[in-house]
PDB file of N, CA and C in Angstrom:
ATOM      1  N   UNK A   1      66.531 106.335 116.439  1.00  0.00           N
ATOM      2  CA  UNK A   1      67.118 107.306 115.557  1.00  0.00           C
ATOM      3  C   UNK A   1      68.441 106.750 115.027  1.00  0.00           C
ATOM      4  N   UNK A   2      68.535 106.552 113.571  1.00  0.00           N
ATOM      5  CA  UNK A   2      69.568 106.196 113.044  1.00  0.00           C
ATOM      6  C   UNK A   2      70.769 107.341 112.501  1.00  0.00           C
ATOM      7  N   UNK A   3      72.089 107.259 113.427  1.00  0.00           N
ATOM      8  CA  UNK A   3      72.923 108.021 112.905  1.00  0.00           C
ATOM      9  C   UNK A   3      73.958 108.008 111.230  1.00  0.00           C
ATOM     10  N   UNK A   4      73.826 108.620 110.681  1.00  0.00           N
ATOM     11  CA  UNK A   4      74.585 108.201 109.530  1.00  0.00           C
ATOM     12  C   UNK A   4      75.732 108.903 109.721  1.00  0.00           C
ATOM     13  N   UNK A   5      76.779 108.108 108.983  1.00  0.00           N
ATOM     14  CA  UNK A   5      78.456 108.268 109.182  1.00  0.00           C
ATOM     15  C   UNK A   5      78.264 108.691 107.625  1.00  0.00           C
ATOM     16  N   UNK A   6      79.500 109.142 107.059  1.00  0.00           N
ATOM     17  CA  UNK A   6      80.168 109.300 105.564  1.00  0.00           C
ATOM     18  C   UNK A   6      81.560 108.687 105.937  1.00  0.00           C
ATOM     19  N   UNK A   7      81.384 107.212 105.239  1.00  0.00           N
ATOM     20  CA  UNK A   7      82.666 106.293 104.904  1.00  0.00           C
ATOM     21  C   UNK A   7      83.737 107.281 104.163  1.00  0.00           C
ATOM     22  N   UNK A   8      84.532 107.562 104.314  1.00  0.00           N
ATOM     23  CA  UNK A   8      86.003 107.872 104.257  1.00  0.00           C
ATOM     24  C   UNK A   8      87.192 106.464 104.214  1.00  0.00           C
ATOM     25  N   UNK A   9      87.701 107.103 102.709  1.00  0.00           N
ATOM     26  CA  UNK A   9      88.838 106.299 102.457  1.00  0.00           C
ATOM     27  C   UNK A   9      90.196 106.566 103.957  1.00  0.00           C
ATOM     28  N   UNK A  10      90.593 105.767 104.723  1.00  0.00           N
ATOM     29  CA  UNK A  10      91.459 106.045 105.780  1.00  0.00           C
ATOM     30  C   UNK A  10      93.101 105.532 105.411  1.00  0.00           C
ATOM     31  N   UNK A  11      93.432 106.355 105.020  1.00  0.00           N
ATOM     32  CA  UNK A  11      95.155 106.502 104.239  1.00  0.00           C
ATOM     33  C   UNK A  11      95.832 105.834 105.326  1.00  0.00           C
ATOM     34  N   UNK A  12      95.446 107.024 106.562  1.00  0.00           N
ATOM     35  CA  UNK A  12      96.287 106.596 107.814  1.00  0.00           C
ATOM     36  C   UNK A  12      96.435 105.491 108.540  1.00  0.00           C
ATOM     37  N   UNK A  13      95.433 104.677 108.245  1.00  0.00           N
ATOM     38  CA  UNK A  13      94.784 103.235 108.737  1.00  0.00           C
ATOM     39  C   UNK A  13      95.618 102.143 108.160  1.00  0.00           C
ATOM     40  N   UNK A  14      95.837 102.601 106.404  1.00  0.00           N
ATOM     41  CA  UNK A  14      96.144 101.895 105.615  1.00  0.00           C
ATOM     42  C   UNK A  14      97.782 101.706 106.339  1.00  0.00           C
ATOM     43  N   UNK A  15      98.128 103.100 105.639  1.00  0.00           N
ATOM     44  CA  UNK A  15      99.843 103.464 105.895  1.00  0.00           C
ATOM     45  C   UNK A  15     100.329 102.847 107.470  1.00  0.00           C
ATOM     46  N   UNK A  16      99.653 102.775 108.182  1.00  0.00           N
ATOM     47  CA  UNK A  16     100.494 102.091 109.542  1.00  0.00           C
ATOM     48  C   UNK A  16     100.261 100.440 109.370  1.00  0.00           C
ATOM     49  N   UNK A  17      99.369 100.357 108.884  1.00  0.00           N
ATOM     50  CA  UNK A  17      99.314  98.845 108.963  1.00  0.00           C
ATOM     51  C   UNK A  17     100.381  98.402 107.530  1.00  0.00           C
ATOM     52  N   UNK A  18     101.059  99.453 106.864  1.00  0.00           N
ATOM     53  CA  UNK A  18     101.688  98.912 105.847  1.00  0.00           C
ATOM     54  C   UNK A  18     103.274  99.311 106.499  1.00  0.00           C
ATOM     55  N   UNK A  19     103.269  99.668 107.152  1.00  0.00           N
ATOM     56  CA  UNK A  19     104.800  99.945 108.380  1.00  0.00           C
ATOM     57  C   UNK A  19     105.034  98.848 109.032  1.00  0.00           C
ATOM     58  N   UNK A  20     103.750  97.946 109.295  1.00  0.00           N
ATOM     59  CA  UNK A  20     104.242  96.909 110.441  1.00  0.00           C
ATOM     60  C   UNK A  20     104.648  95.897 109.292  1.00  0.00           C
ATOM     61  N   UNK A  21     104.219  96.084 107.932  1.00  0.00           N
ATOM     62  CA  UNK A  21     104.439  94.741 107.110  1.00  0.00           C
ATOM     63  C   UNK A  21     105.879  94.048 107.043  1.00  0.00           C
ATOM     64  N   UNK A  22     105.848  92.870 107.004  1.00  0.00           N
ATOM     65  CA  UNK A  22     106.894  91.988 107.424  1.00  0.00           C
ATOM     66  C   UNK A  22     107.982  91.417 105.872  1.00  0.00           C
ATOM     67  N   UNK A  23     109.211  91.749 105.826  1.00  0.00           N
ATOM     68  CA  UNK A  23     109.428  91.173 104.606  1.00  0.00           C
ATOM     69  C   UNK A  23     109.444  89.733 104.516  1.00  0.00           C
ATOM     70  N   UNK A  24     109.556  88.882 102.900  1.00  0.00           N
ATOM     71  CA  UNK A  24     109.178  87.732 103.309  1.00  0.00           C
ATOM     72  C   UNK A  24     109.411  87.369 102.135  1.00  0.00           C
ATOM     73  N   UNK A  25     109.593  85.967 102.292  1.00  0.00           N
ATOM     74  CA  UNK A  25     109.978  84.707 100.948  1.00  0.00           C
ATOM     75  C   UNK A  25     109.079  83.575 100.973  1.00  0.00           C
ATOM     76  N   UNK A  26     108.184  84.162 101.482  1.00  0.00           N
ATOM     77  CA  UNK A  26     106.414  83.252 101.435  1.00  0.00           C
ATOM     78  C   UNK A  26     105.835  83.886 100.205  1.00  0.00           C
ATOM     79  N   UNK A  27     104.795  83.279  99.929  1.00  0.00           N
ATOM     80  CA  UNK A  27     103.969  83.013  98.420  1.00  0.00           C
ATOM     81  C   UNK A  27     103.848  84.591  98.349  1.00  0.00           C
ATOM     82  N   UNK A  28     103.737  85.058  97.096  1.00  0.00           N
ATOM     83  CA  UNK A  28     103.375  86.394  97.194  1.00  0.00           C
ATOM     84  C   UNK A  28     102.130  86.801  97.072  1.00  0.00           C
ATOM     85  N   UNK A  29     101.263  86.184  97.110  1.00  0.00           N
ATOM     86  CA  UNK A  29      99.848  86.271  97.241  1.00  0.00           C
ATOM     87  C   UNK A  29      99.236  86.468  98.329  1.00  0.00           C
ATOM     88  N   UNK A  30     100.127  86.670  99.894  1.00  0.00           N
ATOM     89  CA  UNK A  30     100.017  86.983 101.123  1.00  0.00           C
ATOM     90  C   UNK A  30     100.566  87.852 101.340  1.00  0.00           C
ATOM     91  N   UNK A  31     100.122  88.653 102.227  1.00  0.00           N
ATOM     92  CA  UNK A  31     100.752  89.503 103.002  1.00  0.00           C
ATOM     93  C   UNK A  31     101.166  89.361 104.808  1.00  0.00           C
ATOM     94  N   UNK A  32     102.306  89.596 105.397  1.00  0.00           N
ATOM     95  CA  UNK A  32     101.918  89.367 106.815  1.00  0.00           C
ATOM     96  C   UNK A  32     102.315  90.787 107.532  1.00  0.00           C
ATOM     97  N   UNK A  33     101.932  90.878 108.763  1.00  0.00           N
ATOM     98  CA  UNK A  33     101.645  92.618 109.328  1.00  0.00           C
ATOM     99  C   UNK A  33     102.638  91.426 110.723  1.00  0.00           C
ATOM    100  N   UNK A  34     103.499  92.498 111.798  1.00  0.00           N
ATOM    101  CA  UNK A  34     103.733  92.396 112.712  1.00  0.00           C
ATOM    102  C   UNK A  34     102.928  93.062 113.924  1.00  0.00           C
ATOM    103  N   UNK A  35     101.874  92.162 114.386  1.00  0.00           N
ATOM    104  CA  UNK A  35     100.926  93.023 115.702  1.00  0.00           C
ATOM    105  C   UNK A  35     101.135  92.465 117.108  1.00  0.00           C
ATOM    106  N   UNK A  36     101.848  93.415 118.145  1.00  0.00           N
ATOM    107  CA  UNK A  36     102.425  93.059 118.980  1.00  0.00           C
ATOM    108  C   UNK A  36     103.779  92.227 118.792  1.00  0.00           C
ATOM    109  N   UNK A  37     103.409  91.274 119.626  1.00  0.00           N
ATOM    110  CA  UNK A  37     104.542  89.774 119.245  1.00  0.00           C
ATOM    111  C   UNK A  37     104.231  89.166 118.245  1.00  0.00           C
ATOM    112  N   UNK A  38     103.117  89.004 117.375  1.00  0.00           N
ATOM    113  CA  UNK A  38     102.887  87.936 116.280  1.00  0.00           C
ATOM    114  C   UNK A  38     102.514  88.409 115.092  1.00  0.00           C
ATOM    115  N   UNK A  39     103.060  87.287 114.134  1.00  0.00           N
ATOM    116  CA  UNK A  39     102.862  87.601 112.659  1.00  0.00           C
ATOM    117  C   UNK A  39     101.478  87.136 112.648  1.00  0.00           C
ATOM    118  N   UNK A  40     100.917  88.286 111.977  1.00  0.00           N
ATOM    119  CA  UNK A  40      99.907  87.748 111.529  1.00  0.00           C
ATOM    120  C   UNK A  40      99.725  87.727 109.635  1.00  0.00           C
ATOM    121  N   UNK A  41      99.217  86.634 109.100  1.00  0.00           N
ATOM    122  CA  UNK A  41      99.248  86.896 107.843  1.00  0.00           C
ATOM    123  C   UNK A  41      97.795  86.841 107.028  1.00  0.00           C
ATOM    124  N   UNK A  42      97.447  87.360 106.396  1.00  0.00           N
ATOM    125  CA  UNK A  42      96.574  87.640 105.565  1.00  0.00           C
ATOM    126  C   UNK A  42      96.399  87.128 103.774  1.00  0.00           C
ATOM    127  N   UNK A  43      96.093  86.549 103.245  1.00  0.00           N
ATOM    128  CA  UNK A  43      96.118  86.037 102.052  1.00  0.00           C
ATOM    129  C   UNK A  43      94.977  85.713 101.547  1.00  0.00           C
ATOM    130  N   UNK A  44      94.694  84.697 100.234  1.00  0.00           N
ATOM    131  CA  UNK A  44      93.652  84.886  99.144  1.00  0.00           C
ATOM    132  C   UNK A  44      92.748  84.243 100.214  1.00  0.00           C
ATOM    133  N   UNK A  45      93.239  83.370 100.469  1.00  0.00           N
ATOM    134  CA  UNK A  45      92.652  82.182 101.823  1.00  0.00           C
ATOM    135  C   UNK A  45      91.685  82.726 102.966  1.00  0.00           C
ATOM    136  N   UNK A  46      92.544  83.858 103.410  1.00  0.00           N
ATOM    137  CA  UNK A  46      91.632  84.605 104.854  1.00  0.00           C
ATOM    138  C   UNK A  46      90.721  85.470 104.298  1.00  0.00           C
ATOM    139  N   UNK A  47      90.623  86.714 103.183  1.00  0.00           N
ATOM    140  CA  UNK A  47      90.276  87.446 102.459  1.00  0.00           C
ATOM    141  C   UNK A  47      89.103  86.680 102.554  1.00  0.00           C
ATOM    142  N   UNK A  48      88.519  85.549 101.409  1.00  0.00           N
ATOM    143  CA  UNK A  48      87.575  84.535 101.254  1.00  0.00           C
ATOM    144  C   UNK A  48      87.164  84.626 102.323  1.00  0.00           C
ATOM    145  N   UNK A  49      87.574  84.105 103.339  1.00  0.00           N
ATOM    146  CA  UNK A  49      86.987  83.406 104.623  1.00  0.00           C
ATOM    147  C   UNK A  49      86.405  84.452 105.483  1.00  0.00           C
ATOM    148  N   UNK A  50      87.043  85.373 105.438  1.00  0.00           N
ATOM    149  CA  UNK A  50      86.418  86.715 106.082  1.00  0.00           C
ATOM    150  C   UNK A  50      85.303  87.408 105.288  1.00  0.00           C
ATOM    151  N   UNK A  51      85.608  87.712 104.132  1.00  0.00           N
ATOM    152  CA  UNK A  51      84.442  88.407 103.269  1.00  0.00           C
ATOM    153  C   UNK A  51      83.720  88.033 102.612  1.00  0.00           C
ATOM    154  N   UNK A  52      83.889  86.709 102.630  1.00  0.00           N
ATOM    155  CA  UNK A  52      82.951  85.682 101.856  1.00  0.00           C
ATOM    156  C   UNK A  52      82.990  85.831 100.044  1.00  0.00           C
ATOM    157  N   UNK A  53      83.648  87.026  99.732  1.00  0.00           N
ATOM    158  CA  UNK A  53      83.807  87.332  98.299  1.00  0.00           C
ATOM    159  C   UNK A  53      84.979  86.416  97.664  1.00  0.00           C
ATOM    160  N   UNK A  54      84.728  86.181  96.828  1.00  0.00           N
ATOM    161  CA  UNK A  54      85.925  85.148  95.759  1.00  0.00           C
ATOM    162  C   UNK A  54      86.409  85.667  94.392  1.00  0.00           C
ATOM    163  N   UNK A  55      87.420  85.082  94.372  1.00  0.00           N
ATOM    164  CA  UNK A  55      88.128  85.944  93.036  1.00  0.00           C
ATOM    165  C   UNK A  55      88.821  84.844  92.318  1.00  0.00           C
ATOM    166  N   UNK A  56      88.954  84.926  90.974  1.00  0.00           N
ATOM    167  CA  UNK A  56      89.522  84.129  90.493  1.00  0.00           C
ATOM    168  C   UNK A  56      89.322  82.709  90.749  1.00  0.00           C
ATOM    169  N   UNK A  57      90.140  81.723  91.075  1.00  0.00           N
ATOM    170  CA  UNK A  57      89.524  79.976  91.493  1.00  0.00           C
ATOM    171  C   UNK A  57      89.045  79.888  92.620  1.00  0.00           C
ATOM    172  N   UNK A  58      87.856  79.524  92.657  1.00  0.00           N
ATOM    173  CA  UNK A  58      87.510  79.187  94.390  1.00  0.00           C
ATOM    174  C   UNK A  58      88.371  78.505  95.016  1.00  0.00           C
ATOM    175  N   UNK A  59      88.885  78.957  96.023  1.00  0.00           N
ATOM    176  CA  UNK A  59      90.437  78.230  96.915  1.00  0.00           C
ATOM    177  C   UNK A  59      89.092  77.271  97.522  1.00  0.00           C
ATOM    178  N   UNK A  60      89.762  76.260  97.545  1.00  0.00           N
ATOM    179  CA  UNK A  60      89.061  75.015  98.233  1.00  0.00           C
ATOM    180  C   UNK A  60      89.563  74.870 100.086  1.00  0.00           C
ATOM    181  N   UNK A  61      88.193  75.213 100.540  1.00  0.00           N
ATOM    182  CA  UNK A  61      89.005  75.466 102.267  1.00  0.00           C
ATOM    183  C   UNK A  61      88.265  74.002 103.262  1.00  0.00           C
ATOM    184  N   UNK A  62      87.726  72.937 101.984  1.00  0.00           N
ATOM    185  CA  UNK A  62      86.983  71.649 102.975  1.00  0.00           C
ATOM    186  C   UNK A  62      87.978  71.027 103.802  1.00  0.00           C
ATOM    187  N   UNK A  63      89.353  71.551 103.591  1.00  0.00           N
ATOM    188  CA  UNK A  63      90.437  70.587 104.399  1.00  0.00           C
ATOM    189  C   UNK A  63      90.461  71.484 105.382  1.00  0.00           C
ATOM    190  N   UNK A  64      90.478  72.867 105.792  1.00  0.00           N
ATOM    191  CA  UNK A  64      90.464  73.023 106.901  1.00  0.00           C
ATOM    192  C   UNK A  64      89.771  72.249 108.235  1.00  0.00           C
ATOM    193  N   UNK A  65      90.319  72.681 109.225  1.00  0.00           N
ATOM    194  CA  UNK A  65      89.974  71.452 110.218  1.00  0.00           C
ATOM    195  C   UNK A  65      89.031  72.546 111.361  1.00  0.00           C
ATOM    196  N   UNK A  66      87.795  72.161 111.424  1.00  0.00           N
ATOM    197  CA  UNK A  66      86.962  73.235 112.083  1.00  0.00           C
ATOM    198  C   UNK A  66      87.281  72.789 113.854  1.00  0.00           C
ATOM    199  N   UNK A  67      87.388  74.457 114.293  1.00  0.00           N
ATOM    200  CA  UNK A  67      88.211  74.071 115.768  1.00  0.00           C
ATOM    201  C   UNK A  67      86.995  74.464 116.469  1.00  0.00           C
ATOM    202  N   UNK A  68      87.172  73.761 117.404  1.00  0.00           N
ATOM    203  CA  UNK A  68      85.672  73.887 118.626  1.00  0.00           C
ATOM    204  C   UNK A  68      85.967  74.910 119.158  1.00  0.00           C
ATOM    205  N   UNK A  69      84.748  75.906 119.805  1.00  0.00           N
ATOM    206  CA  UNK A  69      85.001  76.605 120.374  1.00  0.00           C
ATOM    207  C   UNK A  69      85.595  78.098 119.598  1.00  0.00           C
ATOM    208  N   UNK A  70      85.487  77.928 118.339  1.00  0.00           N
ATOM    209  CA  UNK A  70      86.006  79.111 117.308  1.00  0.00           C
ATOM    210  C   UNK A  70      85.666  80.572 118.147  1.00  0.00           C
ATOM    211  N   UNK A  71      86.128  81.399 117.555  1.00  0.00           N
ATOM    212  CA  UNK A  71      85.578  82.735 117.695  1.00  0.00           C
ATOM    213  C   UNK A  71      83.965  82.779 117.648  1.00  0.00           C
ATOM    214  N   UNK A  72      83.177  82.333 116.236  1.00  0.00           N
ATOM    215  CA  UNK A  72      81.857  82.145 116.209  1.00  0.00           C
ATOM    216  C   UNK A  72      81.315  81.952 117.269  1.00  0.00           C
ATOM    217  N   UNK A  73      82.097  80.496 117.486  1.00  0.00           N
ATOM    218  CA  UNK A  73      80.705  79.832 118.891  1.00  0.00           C
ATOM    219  C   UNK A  73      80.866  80.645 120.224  1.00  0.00           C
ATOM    220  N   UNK A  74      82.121  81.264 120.258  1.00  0.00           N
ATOM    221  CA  UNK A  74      82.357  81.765 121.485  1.00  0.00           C
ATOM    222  C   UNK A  74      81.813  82.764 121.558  1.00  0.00           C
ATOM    223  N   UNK A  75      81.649  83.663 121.089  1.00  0.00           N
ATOM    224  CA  UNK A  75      81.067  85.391 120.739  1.00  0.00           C
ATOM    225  C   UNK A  75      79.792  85.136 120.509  1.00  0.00           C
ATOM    226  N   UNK A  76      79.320  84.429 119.596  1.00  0.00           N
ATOM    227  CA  UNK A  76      78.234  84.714 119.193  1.00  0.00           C
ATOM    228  C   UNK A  76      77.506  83.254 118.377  1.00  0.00           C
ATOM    229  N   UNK A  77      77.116  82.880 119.649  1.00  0.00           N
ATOM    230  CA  UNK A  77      76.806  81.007 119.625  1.00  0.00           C
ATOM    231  C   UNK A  77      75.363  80.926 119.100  1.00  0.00           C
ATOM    232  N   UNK A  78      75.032  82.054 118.674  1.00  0.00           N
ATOM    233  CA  UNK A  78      73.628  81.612 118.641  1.00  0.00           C
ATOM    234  C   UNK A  78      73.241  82.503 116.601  1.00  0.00           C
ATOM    235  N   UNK A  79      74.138  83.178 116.580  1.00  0.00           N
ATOM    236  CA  UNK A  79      74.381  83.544 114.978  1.00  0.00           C
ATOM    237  C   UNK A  79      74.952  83.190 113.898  1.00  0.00           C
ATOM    238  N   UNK A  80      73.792  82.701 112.715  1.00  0.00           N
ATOM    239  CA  UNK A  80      74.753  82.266 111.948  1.00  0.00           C
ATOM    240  C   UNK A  80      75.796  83.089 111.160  1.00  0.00           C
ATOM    241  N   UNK A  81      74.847  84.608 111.383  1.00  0.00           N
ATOM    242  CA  UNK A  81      75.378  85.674 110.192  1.00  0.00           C
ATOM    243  C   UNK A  81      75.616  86.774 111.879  1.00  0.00           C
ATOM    244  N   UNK A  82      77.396  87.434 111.806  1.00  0.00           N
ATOM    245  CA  UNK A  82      77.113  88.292 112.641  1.00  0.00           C
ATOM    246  C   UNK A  82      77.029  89.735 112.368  1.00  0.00           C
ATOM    247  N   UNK A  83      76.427  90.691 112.332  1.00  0.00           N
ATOM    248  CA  UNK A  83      76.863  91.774 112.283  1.00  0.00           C
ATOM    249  C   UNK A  83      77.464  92.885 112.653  1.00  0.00           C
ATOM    250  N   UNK A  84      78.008  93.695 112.143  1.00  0.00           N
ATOM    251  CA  UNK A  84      79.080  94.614 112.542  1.00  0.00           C
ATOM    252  C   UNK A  84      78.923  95.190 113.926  1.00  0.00           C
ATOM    253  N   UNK A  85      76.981  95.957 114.059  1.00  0.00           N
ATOM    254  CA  UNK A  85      77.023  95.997 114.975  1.00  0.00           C
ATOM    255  C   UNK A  85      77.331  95.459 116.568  1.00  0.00           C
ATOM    256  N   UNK A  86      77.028  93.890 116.084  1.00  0.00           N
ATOM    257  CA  UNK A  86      77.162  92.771 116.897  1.00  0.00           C
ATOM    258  C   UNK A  86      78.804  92.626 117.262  1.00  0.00           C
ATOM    259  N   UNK A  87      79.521  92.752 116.257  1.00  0.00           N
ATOM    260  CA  UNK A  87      80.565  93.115 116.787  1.00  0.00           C
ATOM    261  C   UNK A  87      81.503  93.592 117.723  1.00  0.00           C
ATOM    262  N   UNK A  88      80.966  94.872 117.479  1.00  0.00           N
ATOM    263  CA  UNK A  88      81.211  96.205 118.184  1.00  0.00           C
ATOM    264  C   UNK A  88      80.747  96.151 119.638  1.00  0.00           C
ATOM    265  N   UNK A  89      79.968  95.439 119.997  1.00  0.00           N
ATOM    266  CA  UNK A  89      79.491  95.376 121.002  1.00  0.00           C
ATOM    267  C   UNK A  89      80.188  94.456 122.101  1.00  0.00           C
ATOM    268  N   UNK A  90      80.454  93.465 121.155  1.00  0.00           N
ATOM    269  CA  UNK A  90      81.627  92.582 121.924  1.00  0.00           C
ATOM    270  C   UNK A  90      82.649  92.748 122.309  1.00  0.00           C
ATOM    271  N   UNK A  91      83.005  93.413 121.277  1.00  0.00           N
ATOM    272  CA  UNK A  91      84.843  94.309 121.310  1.00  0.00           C
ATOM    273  C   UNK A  91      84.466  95.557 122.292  1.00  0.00           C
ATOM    274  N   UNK A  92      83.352  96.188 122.726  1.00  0.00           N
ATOM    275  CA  UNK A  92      83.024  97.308 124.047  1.00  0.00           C
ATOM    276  C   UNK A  92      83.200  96.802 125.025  1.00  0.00           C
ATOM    277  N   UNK A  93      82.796  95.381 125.027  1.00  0.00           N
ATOM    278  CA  UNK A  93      82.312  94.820 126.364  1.00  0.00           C
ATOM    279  C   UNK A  93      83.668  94.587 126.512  1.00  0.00           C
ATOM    280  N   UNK A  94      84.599  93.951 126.076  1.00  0.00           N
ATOM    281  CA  UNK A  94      85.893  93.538 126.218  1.00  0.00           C
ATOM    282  C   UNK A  94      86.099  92.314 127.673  1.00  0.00           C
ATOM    283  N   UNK A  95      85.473  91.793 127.560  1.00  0.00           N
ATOM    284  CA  UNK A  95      85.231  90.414 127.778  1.00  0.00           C
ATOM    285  C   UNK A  95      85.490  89.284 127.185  1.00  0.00           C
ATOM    286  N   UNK A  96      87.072  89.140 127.092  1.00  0.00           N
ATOM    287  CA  UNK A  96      87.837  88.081 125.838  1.00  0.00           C
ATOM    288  C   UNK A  96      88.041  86.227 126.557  1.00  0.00           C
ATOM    289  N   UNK A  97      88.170  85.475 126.415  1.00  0.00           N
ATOM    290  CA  UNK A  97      88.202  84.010 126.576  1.00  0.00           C
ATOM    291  C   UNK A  97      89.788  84.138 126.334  1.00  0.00           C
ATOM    292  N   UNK A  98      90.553  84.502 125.415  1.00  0.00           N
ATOM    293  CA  UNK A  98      91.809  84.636 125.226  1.00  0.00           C
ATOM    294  C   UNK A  98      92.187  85.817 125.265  1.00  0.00           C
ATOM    295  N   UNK A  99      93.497  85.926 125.376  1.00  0.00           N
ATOM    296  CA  UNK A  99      94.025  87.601 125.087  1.00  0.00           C
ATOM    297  C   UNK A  99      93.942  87.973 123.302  1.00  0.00           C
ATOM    298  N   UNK A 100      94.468  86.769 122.666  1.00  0.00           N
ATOM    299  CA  UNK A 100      94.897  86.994 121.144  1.00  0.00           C
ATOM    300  C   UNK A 100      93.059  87.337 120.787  1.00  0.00           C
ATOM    301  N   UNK A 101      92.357  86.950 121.596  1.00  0.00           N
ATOM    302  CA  UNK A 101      90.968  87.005 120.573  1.00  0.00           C
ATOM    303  C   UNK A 101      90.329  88.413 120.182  1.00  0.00           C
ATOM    304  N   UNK A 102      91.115  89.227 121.370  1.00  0.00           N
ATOM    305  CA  UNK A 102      90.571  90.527 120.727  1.00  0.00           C
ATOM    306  C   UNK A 102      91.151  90.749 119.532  1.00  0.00           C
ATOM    307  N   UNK A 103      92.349  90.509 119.202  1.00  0.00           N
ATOM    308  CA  UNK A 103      93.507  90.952 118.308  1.00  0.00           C
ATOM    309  C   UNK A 103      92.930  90.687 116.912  1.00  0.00           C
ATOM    310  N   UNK A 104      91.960  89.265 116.807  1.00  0.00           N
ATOM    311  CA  UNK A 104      91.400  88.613 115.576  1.00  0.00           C
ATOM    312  C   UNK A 104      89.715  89.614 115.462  1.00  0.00           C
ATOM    313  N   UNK A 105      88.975  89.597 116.386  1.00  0.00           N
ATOM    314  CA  UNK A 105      87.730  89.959 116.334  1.00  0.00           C
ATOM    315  C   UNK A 105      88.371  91.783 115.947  1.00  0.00           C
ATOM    316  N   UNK A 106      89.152  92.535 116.671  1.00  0.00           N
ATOM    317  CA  UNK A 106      89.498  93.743 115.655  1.00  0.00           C
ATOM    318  C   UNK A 106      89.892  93.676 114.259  1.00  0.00           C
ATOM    319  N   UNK A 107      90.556  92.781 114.119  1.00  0.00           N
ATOM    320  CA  UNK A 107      91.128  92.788 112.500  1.00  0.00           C
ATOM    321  C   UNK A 107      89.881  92.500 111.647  1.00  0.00           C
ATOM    322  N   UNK A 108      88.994  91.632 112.268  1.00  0.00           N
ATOM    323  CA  UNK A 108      87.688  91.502 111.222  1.00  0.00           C
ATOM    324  C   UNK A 108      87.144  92.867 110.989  1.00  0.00           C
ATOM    325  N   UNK A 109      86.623  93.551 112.273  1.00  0.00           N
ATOM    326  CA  UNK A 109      85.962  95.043 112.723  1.00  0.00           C
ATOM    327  C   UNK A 109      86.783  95.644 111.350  1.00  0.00           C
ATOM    328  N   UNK A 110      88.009  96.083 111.617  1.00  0.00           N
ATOM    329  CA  UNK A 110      88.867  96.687 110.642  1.00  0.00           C
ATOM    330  C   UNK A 110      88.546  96.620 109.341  1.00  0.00           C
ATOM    331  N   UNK A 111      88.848  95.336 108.906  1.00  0.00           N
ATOM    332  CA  UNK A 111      88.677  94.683 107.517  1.00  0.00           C
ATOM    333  C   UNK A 111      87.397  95.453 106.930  1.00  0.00           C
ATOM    334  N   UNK A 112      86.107  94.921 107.873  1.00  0.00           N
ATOM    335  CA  UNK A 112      84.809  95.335 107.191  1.00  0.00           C
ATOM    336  C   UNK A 112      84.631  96.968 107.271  1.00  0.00           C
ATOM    337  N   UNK A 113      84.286  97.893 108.308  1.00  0.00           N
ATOM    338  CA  UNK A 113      84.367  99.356 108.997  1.00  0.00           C
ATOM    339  C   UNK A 113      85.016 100.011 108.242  1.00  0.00           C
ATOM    340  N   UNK A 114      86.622  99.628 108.091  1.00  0.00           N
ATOM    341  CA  UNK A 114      87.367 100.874 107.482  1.00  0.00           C
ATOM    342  C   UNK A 114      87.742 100.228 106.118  1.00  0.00           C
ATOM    343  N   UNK A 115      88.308  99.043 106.229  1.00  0.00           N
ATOM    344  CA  UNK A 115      88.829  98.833 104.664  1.00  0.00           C
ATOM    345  C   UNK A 115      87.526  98.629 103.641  1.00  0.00           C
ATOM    346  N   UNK A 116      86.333  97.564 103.897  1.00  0.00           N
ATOM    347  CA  UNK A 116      85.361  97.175 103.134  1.00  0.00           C
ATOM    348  C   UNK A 116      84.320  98.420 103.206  1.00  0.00           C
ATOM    349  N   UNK A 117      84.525  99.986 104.163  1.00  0.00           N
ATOM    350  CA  UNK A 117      83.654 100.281 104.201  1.00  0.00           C
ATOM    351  C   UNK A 117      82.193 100.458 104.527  1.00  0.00           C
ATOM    352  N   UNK A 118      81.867  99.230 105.151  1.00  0.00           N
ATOM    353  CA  UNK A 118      80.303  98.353 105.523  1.00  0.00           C
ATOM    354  C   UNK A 118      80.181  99.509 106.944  1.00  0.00           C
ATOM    355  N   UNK A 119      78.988 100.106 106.677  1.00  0.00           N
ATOM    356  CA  UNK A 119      78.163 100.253 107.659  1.00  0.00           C
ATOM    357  C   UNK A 119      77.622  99.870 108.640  1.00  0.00           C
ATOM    358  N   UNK A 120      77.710 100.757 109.852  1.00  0.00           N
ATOM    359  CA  UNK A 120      77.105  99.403 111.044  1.00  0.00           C
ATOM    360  C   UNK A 120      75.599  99.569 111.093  1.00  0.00           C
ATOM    361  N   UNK A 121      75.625  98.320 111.476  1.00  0.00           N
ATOM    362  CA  UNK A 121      73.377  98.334 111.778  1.00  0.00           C
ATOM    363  C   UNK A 121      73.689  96.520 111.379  1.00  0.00           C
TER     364      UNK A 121
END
C-alpha cells in the first residue's frame, strides 16, 4: 500500500537554513550555511553534482579528484542510481563511518524531499 504525501512549499525549512547563512567575500554564485562547527558551502558546482540538472555553461567537474570510499561506495556500494527511499533508510539506521557523514547524506535528503520536492519510492 502506497502512502501519498502533498509536497508543501516549507518557508520554515527555508528561513532557518537562511539564519545560519554566513556573510562572505567569496564568489557570489555560492552560498555557505553555518551547521554545527562547519561551513558548509553550496554553489553552481554542488547544485550540478547533487541534482544532476545544469544551467547555463556546463561547469566542467573532470578535475575533480574522485575520493575512495565516497559516500556512494560507502552507503550504497552496489547502486548506481540511489533513491530517496534508499536514503532514508540509511539515515534511520544511523549507522555512520564518520560523524560529518550524516551531516552530508541529510543535506542531500533535504535538497531533494523538501527543497526539490521529489517523492519517496
Amino acid at each position: 500500500m502506497s502512502m501519498h504525501r502533498e509536497m508543501r512549499f516549507s518557508g520554515g525549512v527555508i528561513h532557518r537554513m537562511l539564519l545560519r547563512e554566513l556573510d562572505h567575500d567569496w564568489p557570489t554564485d555560492e552560498i555557505r550555511f553555518l551547521l554545527g562547527n562547519h561551513a558548509v558551502m553550496f554553489s553552481k558546482v554542488e547544485f550540478c553534482l547533487v541534482t544532476g540538472l545544469h544551467f547555463g555553461v556546463v561547469l566542467d567537474t573532470s578535475l575533480y579528484v574522485a575520493v575512495e570510499n565516497d559516500i556512494h561506495q560507502q552507503y550504497f556500494p552496489r547502486a548506481d542510481e540511489v533513491s530517496l527511499e534508499e536514503l532514508r533508510v540509511v539515515l534511520t539506521l544511523g549507522e555512520f563511518q564518520e560523524a560529518y557523514d550524516v551531516a552530508k547524506l541529510c543535506l542531500i535528503y533535504m535538497l531533494n524531499w523538501i527543497l526539490m520536492g521529489v517523492d519517496e519510492g
